[in-house]
Protein backbone atom coordinates (compact mmCIF):
# COMPACT_ATOMS: atom_id res chain seq x y z
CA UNK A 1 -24.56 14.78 13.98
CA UNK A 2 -20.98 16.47 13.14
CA UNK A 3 -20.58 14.16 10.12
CA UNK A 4 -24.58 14.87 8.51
CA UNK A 5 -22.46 16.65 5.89
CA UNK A 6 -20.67 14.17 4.69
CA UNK A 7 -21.64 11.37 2.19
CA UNK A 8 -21.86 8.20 3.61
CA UNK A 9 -19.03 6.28 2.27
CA UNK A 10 -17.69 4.93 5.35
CA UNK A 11 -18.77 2.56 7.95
CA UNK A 12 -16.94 4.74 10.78
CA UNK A 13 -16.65 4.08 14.11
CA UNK A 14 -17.71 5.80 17.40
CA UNK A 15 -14.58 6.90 18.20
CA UNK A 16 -12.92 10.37 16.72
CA UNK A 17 -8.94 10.78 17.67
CA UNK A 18 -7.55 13.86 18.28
CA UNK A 19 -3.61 13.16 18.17
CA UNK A 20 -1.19 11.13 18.15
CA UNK A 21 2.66 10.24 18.71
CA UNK A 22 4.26 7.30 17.56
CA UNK A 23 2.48 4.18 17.48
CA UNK A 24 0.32 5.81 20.11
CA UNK A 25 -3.09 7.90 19.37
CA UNK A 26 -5.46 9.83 21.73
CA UNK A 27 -9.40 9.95 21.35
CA UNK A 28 -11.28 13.11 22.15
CA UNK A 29 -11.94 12.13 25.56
CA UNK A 30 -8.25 11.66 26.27
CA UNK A 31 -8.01 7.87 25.97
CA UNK A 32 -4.74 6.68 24.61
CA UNK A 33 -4.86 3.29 22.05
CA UNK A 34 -1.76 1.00 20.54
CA UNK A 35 -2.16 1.77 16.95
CA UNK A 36 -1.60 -1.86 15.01
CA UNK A 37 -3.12 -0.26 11.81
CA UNK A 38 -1.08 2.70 11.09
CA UNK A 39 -4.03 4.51 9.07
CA UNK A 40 -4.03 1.54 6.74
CA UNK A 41 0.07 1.10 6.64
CA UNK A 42 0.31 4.90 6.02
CA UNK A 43 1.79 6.18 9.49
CA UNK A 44 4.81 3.74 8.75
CA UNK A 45 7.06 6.51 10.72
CA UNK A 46 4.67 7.23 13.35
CA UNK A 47 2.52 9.21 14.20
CA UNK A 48 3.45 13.04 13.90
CA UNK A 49 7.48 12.31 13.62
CA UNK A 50 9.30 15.56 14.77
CA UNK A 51 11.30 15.46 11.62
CA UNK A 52 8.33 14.86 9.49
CA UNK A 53 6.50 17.64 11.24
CA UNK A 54 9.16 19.99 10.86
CA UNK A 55 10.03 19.52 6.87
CA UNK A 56 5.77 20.27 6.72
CA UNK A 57 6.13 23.56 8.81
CA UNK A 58 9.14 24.67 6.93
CA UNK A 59 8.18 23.91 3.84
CA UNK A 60 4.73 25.54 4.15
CA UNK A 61 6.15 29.12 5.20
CA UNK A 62 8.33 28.94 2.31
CA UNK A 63 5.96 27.46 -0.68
CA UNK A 64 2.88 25.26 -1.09
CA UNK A 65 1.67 25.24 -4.65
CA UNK A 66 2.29 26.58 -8.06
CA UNK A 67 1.66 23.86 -10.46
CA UNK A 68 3.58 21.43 -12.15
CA UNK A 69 4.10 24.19 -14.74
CA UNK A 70 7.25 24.78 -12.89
CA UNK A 71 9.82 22.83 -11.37
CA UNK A 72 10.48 23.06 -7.44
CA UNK A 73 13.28 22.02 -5.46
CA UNK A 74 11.41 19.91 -3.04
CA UNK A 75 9.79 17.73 -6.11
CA UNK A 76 13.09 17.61 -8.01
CA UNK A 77 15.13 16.09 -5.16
CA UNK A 78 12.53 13.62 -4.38
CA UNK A 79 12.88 12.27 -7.52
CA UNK A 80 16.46 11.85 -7.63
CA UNK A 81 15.76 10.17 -4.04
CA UNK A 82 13.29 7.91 -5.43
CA UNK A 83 15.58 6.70 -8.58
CA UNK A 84 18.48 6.29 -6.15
CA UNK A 85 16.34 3.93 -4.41
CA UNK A 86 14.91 1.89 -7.37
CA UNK A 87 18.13 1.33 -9.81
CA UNK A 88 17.11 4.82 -11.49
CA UNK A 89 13.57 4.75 -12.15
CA UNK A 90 11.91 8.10 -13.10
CA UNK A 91 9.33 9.25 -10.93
CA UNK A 92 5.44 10.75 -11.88
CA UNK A 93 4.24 12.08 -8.58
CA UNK A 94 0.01 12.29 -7.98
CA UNK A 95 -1.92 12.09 -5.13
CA UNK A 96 -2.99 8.19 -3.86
CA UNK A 97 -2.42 4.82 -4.93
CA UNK A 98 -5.06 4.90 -7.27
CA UNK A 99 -3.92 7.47 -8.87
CA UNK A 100 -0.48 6.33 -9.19
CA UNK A 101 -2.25 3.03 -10.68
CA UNK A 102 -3.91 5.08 -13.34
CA UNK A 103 -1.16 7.12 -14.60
CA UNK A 104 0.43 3.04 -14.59
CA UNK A 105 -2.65 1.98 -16.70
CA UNK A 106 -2.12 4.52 -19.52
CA UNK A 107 1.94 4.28 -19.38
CA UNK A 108 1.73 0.64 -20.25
CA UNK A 109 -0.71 1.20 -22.88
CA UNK A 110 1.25 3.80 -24.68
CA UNK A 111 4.24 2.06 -24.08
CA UNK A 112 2.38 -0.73 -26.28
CA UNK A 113 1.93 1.84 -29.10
CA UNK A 114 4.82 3.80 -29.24
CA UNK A 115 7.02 0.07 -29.44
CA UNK A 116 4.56 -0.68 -32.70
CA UNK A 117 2.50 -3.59 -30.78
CA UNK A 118 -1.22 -3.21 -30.84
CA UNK A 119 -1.62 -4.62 -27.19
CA UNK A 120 -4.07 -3.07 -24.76
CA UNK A 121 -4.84 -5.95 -22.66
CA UNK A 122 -3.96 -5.80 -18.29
CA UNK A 123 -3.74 -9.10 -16.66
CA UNK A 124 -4.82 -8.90 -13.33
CA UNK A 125 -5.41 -11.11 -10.26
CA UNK A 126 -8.78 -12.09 -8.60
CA UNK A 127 -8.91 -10.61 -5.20
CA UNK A 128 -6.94 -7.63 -5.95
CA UNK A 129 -7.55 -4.59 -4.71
CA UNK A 130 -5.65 -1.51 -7.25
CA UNK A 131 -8.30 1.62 -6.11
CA UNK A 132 -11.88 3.20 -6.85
CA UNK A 133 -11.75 5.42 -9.42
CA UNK A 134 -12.41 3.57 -12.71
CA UNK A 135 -9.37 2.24 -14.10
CA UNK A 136 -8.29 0.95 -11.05
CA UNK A 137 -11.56 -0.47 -9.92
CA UNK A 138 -11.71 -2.39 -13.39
CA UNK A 139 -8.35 -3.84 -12.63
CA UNK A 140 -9.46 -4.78 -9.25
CA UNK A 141 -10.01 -8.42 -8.91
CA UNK A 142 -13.14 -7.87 -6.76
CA UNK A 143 -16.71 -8.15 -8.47
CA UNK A 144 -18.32 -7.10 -5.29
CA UNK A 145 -16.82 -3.75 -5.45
CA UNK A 146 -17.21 -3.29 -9.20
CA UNK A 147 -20.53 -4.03 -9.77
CA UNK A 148 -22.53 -1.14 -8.92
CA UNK A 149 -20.91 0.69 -11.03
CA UNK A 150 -20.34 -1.29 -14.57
CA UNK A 151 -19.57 -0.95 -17.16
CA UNK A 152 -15.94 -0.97 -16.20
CA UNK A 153 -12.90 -0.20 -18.30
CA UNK A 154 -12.31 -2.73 -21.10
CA UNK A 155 -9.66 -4.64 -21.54
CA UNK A 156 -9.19 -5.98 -18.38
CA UNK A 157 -8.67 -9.99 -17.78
CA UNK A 158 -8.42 -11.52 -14.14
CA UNK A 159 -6.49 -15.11 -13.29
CA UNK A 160 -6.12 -16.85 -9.81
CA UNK A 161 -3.15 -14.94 -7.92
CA UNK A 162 -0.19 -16.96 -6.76
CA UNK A 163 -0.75 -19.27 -10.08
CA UNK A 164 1.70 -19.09 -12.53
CA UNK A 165 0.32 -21.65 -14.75
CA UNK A 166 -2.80 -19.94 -15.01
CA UNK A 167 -0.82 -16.32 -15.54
CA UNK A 168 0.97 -18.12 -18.55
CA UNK A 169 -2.15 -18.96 -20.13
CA UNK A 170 -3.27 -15.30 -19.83
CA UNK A 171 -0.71 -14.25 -21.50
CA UNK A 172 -0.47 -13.49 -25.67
CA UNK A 173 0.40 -10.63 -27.89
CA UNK A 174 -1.99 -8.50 -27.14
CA UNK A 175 -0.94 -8.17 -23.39
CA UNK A 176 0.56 -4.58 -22.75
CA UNK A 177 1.29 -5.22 -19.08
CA UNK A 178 0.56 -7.57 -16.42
CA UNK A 179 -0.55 -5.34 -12.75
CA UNK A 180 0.09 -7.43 -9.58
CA UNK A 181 0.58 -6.54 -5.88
CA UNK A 182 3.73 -8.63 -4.44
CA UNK A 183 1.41 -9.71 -1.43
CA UNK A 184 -2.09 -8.50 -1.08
CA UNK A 185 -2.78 -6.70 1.29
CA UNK A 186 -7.29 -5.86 1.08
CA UNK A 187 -7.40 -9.88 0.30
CA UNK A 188 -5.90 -10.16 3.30
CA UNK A 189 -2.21 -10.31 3.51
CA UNK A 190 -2.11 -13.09 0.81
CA UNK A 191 1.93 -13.97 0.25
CA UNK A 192 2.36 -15.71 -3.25
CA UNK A 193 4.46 -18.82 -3.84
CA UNK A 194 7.83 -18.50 -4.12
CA UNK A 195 9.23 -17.85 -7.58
CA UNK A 196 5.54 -16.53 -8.32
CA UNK A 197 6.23 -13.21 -9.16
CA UNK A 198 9.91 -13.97 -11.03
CA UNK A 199 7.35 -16.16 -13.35
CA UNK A 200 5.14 -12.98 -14.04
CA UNK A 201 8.70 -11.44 -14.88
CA UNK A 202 9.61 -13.81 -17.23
CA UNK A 203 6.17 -14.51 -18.99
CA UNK A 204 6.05 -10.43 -19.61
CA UNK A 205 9.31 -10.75 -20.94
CA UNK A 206 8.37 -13.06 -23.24
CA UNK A 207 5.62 -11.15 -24.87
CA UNK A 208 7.11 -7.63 -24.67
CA UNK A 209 4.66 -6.65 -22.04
CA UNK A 210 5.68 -4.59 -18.44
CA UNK A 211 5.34 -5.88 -15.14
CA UNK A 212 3.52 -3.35 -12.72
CA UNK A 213 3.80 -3.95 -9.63
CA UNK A 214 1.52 -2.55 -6.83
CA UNK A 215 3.63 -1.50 -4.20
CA UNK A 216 1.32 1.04 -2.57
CA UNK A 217 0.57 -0.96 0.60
CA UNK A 218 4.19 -2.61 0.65
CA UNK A 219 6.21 -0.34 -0.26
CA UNK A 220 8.69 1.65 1.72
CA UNK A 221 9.82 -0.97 4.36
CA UNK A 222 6.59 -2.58 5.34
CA UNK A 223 7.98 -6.23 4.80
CA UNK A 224 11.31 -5.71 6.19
CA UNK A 225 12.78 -4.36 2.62
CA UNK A 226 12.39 -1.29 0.75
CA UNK A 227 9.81 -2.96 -1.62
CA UNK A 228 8.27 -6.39 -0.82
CA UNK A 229 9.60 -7.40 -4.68
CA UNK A 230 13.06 -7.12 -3.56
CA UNK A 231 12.46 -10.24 -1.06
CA UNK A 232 11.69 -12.20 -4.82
CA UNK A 233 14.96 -10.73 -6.20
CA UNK A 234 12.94 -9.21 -9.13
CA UNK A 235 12.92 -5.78 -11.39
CA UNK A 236 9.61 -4.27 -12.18
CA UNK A 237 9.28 -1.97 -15.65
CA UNK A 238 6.59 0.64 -13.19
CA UNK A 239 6.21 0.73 -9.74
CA UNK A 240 2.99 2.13 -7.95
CA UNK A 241 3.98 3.82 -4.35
CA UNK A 242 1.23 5.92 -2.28
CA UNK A 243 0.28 5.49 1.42
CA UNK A 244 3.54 6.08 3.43
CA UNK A 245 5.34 7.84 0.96
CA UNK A 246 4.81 11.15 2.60
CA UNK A 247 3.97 10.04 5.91
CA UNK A 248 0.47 10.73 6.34
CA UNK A 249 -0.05 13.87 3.65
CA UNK A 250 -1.45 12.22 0.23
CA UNK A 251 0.65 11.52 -2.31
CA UNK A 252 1.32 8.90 -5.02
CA UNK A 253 3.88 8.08 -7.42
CA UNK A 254 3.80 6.06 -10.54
CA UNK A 255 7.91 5.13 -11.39
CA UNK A 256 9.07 3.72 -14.23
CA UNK A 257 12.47 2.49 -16.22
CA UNK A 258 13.68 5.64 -17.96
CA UNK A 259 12.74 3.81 -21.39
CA UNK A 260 9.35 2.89 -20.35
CA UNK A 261 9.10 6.33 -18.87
CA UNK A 262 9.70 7.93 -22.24
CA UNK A 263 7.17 6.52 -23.78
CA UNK A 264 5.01 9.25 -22.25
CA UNK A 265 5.18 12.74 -24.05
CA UNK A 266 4.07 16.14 -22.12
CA UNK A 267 -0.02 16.20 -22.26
CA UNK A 268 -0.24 12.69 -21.60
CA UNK A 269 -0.63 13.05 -18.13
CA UNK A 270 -0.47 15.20 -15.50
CA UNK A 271 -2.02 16.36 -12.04
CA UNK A 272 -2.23 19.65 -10.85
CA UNK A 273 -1.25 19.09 -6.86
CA UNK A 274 0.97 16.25 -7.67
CA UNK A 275 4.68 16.62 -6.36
CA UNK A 276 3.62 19.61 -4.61
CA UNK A 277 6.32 21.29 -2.38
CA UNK A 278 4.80 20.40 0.89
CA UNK A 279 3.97 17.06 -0.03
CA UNK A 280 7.51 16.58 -1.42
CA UNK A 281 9.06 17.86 1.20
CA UNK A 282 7.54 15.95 3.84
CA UNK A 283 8.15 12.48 1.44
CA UNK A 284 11.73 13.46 1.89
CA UNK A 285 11.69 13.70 5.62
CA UNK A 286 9.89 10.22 5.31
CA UNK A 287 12.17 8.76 3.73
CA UNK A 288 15.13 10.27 5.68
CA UNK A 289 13.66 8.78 9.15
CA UNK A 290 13.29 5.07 7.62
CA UNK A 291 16.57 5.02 6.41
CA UNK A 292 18.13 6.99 9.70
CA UNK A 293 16.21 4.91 11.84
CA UNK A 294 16.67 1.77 10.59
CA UNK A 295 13.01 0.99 10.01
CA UNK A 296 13.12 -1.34 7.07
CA UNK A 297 15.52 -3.96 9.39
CA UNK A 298 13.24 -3.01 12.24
CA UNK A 299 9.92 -3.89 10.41
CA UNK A 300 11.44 -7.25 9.66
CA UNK A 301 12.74 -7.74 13.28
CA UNK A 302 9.57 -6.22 14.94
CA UNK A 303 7.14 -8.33 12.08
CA UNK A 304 8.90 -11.72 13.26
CA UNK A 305 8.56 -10.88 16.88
CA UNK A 306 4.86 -10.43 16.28
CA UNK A 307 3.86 -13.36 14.21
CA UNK A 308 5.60 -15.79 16.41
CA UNK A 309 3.80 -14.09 19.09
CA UNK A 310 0.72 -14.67 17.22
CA UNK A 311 1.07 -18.32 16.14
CA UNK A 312 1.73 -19.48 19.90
CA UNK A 313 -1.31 -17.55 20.88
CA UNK A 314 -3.62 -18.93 18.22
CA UNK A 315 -2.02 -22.48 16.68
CA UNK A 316 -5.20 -23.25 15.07
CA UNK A 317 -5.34 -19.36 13.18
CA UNK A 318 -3.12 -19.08 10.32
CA UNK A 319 -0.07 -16.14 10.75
CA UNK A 320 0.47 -15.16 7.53
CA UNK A 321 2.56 -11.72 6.10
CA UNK A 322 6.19 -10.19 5.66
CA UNK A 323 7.55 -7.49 7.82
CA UNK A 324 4.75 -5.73 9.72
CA UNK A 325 2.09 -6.63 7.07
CA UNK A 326 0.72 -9.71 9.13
CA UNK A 327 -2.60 -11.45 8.89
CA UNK A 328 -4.49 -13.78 11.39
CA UNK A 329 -6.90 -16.14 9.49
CA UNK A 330 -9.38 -17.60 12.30
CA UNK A 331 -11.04 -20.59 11.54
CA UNK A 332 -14.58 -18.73 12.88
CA UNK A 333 -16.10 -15.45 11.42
CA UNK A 334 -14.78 -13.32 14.61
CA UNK A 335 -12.82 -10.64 12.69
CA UNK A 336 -15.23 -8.18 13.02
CA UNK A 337 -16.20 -8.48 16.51
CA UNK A 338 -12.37 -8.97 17.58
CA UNK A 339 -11.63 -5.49 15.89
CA UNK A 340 -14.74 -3.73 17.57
CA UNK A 341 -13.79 -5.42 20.80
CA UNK A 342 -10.42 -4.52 20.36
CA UNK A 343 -10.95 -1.10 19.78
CA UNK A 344 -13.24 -0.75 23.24
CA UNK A 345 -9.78 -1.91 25.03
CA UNK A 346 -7.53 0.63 23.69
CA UNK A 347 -6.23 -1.42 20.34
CA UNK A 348 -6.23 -0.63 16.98
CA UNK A 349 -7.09 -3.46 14.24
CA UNK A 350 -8.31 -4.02 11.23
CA UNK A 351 -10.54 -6.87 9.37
CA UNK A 352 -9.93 -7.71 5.70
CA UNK A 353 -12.85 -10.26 5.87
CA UNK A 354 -15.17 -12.27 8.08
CA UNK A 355 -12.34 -14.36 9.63
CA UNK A 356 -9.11 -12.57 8.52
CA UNK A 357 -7.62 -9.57 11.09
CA UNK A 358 -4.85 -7.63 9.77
CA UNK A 359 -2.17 -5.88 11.34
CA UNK A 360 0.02 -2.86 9.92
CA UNK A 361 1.61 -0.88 13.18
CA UNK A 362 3.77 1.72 12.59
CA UNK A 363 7.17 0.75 11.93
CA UNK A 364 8.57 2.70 14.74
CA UNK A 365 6.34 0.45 17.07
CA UNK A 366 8.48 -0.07 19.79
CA UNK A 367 8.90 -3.39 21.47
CA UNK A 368 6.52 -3.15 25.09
CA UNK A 369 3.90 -1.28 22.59
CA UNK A 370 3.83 -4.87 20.60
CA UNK A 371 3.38 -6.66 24.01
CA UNK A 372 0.68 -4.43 24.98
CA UNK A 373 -0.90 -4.85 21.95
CA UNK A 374 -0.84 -8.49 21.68
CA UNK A 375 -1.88 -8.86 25.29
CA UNK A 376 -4.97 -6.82 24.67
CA UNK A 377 -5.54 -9.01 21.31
CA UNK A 378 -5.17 -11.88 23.65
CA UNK A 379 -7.85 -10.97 25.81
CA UNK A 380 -9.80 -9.85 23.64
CA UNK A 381 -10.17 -12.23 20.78
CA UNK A 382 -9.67 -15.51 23.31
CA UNK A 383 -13.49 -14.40 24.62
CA UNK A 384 -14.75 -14.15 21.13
CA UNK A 385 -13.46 -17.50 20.52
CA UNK A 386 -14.90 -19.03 23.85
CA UNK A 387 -18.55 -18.09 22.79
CA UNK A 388 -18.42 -18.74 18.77
């Protein structure tokens, strides 16, 4: 086997792609499949974007790496890109979401300290998903996923997502910071109530602690705005972005209000490939195309084409999502074989659970790619459902 060198940390399937163009990728053996996954919601500009492509090349001849012991053009201006974007937030730049959750773990707890309150407590949700590495694993709301590998990071409380009551009774002195996703997206494209997430802003406020919000999945247009809190109308005091951010290379970033940002000092974090000059540069490019293209007013266009789409082909599943973050909840255990199946016929999906199929095309998906799509979805999942 190709892959008997690598540790088996992935259920993979058969099939190994070779390229890709759009919302469009090629297999090995030259077969072309409608992407509806994006790499996770990473390819949110398509699949190798000329422009993206072209900042990578460029920027690679020039410079690729000498530390964050010195300050690079690339890095500098996607900073002042980022704060532009966010009402002047100041920018740490890593390598993946978790990562960018991490460096949002410590920043809150320092921020605690340095403002004289001895709080080190993170309210979480259940179901949420935040990353692997420790911190971010203790935060996720998942015990499945944590168990093998307790203890876990103290500190750490969970409380039913989408519950504000249950939030407010979370909530005391000792909270530094409460970490929530705006919709999450591994539970399954779960969209909180309305007014949900300006009642997280107003309980923090009351206690003195930050609101973190994990926008690593939503983040960057995916819901039809550039961050799914803006939909809500509310400020976070750190932002976690990853995934799309430099439109397929990895890279995180943890942002933060310039006084919650100075909280940290130099030494208390760092990474050594973080912000690199290629990665920068191609985040840049990203976020050029999205804004040149229209892609944020296209996701949201594009996402209520499809869930319409999906809701008259499946009134009994429930459509659930923002933008092109959609879910379809059947009321079987079919994910699974709808994805593999789905796959076979030149589609790209995605299960989050048994029943639950999500969908995260790229945003440059155009509009007879959707159809395709959905007609091989059709197909496909309508003879699942005829023999469950």
């Amino acid at each position: 086997m190709r892959d008997s060198y690598l540790m088996n940390t992935y259920k993979r399937t058969p099939v190994r792609f070779e390229s890709g163009r759009g919302a469009v990728l090629v297999d090995s053996e030259g077969r072309e499949y409608i992407d509806f996954l994006a790499g996770l919601a990473v390819a949110s500009v398509g699949h190798a974007h000329p422009r993206v492509t072209a900042a990578i090349e460029t920027q690679a001849a020039k410079l690729v790496h000498v530390s964050n012991l010195f300050a690079t053009g690339p890095q500098e201006e996607l900073a002042t890109r980022l704060g532009e974007l966010t009402g002047g937030m100041q920018s740490f730049f890593c390598n993946s979401g978790a990562e960018s959750i991490e460096a949002s773990l410590k920043l809150a707890r320092k921020h605690a300290g340095v403002g004289g309150r001895d709080a080190r407590r993170i309210v979480c949700a259940t179901d949420a998903f935040h990353g692997r590495t420790f911190g971010a694993l203790s935060a996720t709301g998942q015990p499945s996923k944590q168990a093998p590998f307790a203890p876990l990071v103290e500190g750490f409380t969970h409380v039913p997502y989408g519950d504000a009551a249950a939030l407010a009774q979370a909530m005391d002195d000792d909270v530094a910071a409460v970490l929530l996703e705006p919709i999450q997206g591994e539970a399954g494209v779960i969209v909180p109530p309305p007014g949900y997430l300006a009642a997280a802003r107003t309980l923090c406020d009351g206690v003195g602690a930050l609101l973190v919000l994990d926008e690593v999945q939503t983040g960057l247009g995916r819901t039809g705005a550039w961050f799914a809190h803006q939909h809500e109308g509310v400020a976070p005091d750190v932002m976690c972005l990853a995934k799309a951010l430099a439109g397929g290379l990895p890279m995180g970033a943890c942002l933060a209000r310039p006084e919650v940002a100075a909280s940290f000092a130099p030494g208390d974090h760092a990474s050594t490939f973080g912000g690199g000059p290629v990665q920068s540069a191609a985040a840049l490019a990203t976020l050029g195309v999205i804004e040149s293209e229209g892609l944020v007013y296209r996701a949201l266009v594009a996402g209520r084409r499809l869930m319409s789409a999906l809701t008259d082909l499946w009134p009994g599943a429930e459509v659930r999502g923002r933008g092109l973050l959609i879910a379809v909840e059947f009321s079987a255990d079919v994910a699974h074989e709808i994805v593999e199946r789905a796959l076979g016929a030149g589609l790209v999906l995605n299960a989050t659970g048994p029943s639950t199929v999500r969908l995260a095309p790229p945003l440059v998906i155009t509009n007879d790619e959707i159809e395709r799509g959905l007609a091989v979805l059709e197909e496909v999942a309508d003879a699942v459902l005829t023999t469950t």
